[in-house]
Protein backbone atom coordinates (compact mmCIF):
# COMPACT_ATOMS: atom_id res chain seq x y z
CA UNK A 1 -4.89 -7.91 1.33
CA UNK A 2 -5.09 -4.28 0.03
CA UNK A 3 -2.36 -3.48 -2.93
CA UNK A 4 -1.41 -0.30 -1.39
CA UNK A 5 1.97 0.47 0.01
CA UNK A 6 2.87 2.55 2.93
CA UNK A 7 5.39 5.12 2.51
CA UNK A 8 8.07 6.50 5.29
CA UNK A 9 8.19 10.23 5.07
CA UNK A 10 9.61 10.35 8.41
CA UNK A 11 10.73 8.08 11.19
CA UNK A 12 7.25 8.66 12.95
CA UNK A 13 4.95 9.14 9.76
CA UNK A 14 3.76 6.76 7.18
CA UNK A 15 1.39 7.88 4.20
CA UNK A 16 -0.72 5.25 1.98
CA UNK A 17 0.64 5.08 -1.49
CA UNK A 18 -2.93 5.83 -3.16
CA UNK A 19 -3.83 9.23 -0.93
CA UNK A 20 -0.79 10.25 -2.27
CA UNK A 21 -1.60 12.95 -5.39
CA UNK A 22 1.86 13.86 -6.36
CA UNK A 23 5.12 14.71 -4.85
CA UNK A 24 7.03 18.32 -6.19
CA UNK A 25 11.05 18.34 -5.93
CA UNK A 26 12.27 21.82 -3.73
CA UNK A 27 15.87 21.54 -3.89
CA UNK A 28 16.92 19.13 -1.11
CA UNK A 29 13.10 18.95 -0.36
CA UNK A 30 10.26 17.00 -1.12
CA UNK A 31 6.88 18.61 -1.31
CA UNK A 32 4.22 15.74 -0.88
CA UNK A 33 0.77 16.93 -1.69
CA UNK A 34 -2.20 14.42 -0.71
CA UNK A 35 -5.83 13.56 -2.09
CA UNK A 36 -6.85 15.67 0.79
CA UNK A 37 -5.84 19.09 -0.18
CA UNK A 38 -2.94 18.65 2.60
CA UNK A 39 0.87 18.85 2.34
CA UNK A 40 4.02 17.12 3.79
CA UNK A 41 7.44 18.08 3.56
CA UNK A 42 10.18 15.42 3.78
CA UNK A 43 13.79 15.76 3.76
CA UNK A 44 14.27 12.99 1.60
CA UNK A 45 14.97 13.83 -2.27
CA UNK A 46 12.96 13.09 -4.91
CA UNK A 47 14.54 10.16 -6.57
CA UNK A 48 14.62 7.79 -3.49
CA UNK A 49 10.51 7.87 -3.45
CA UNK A 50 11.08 7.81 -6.98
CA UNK A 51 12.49 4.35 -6.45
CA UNK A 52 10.58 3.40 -4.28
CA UNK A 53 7.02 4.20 -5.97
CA UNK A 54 8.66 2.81 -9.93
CA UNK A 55 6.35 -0.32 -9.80
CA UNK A 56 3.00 1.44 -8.24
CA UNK A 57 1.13 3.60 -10.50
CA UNK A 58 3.49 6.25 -10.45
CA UNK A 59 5.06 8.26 -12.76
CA UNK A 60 7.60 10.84 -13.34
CA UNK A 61 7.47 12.98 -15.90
CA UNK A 62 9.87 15.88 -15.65
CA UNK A 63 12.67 16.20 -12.95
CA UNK A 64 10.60 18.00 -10.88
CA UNK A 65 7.34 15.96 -10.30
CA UNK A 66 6.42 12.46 -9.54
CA UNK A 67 2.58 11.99 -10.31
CA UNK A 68 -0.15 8.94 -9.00
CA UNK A 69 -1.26 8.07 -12.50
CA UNK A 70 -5.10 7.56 -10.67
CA UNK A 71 -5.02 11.47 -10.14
CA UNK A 72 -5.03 12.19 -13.63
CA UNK A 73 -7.86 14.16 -15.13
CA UNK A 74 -7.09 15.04 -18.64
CA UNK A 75 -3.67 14.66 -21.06
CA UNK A 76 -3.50 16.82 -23.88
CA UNK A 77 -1.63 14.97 -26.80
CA UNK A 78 -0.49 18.25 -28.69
CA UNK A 79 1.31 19.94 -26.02
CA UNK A 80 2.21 17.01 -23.58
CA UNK A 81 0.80 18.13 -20.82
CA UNK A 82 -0.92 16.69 -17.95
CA UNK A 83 -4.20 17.95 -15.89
CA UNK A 84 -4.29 16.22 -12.07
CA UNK A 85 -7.72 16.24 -10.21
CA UNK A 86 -6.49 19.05 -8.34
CA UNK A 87 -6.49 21.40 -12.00
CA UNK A 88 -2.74 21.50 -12.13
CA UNK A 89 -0.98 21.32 -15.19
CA UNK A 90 2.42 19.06 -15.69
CA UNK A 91 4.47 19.36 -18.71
CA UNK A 92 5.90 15.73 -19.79
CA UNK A 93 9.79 16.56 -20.80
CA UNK A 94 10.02 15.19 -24.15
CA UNK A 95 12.66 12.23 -23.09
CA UNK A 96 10.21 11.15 -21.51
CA UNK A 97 6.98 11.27 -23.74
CA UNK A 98 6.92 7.62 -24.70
CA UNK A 99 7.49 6.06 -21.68
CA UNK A 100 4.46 7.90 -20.61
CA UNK A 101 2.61 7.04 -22.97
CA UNK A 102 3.06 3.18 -22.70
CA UNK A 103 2.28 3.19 -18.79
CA UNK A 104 -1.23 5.22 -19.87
């Protein structure tokens, strides 16, 4: 059986956890941008796919982002900051810099 999970975004639409790139906070809003180049937005905040996503290869590293940690393409040590596959950069708050570096 495959190891991926399928996420609810809405009552009628499921997503697989690994087309998933990242997922950016807008207020009350989540942003959910896919391998694809497409987008989704879902009412649902941030921190309940946050919970949801913890023990997949997922990652959040500032209050605004949740990343796939398959997506990445570079880290850069010195400033702590991320490059995804899609060339955009994510700055890892620093309360957060050695978690992130234990689940890399």
């Amino acid at each position: 059986m495959n190891n991926d999970l399928l996420i609810t975004i809405d009552k009628r639409m499921t997503v697989q956890s690994s087309k998933i790139l990242m997922l950016k906070a807008d207020i009350n809003y989540t942003h959910i941008l896919l391998d694809d180049g497409s987008t989704i937005i879902s009412s649902r905040t941030l921190g309940i796919f946050e919970k949801r996503l913890y023990s997949y290869s997922f990652f959040r590293p500032n209050r605004s982002v949740i990343i796939n940690l398959k997506y990445i393409a570079s880290f850069q040590k010195e400033s702590f900051t991320i490059r995804m596959e899609n060339d955009e950069l994510i700055s890892i708050s620093r309360r957060r810099t050695k978690q992130f570096l234990k689940r890399i």
